[in-house]
Protein backbone atom coordinates (compact mmCIF):
# COMPACT_ATOMS: atom_id res chain seq x y z
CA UNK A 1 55.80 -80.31 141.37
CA UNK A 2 53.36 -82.45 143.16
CA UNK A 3 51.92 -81.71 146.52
CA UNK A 4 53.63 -84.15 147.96
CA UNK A 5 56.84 -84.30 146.58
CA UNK A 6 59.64 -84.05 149.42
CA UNK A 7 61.41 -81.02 148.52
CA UNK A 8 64.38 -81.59 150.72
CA UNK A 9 64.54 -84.93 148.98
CA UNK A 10 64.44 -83.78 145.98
CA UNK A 11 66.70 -80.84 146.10
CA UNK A 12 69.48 -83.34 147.74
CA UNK A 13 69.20 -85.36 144.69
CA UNK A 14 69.30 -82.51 142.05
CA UNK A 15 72.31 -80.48 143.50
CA UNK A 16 74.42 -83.71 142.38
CA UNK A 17 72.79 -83.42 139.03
CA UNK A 18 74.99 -81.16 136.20
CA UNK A 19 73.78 -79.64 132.92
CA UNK A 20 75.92 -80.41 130.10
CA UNK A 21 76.18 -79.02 126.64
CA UNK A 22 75.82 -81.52 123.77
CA UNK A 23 77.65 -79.65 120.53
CA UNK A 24 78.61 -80.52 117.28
CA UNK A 25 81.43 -81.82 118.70
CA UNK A 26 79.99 -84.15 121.22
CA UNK A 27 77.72 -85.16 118.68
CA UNK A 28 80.12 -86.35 116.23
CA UNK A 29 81.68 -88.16 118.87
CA UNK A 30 78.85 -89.92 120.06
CA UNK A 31 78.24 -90.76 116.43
CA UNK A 32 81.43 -92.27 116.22
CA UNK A 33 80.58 -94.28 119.92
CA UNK A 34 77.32 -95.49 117.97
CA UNK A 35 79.73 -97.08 114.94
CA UNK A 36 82.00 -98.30 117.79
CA UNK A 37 79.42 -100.11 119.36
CA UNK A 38 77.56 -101.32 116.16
CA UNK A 39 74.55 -99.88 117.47
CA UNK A 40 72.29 -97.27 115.14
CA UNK A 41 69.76 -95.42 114.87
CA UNK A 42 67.71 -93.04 116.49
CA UNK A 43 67.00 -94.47 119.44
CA UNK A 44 70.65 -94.88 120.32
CA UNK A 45 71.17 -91.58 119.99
CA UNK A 46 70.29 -90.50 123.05
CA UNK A 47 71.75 -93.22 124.82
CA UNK A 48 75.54 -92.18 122.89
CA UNK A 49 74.85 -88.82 123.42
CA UNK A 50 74.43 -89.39 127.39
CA UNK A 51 77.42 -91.97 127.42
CA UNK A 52 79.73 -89.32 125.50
CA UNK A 53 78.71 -86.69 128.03
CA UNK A 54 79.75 -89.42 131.30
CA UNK A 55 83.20 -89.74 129.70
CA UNK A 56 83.41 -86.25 129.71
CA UNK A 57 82.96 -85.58 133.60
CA UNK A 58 85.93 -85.38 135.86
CA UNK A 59 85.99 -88.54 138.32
CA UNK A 60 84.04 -90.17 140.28
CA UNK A 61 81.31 -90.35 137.85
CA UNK A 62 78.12 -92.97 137.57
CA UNK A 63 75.72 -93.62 135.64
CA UNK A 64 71.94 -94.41 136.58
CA UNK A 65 70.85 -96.44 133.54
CA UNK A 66 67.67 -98.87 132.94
CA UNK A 67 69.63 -99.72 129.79
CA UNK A 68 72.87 -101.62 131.12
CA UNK A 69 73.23 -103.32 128.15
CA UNK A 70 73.36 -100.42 126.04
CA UNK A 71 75.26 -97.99 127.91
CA UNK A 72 78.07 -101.15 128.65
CA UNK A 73 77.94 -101.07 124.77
CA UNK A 74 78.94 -97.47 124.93
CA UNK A 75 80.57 -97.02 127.71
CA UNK A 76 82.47 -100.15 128.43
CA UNK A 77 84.28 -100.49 132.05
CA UNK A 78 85.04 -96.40 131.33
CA UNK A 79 81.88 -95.33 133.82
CA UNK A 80 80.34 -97.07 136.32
CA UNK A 81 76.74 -98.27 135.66
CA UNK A 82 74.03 -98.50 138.01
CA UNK A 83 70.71 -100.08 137.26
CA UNK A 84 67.82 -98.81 137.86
């Protein structure tokens, strides 16, 4: 952590953060949002494997993206982006 890193700020951000397991499972499914979406390739899979894990979460849930287009591929109107 840097020196000057605001550690209140920063620990306010990361207790709304969660950890979430990406299986087989949720792999296959975010395979099957890549097909969905017509999008392939590994640098999508990242992006599906984040999108599959938002659809997951109980409501509310948003996403922080720089990728709207992308993630609106994935996600649809399902989970409200944000850009950033």
């Amino acid at each position: 952590m840097h020196r000057r890193t605001d550690k209140a700020r920063l620990a306010r951000v990361l207790s709304g953060v969660r950890i979430v397991h990406i299986g087989d499972e949720e792999a296959k499914a975010a395979s099957a949002m890549l097909i969905n979406a017509g999008l392939h390739g590994h640098k999508y899979a990242i992006d599906a494997a984040v999108a599959e894990a938002a659809l997951r979460q109980r409501r509310p849930v948003v996403m922080l993206t720089s990728d709207i287009d992308d993630m609106t591929k994935l996600c649809g109107d399902r989970v409200p982006l944000v850009a950033v």
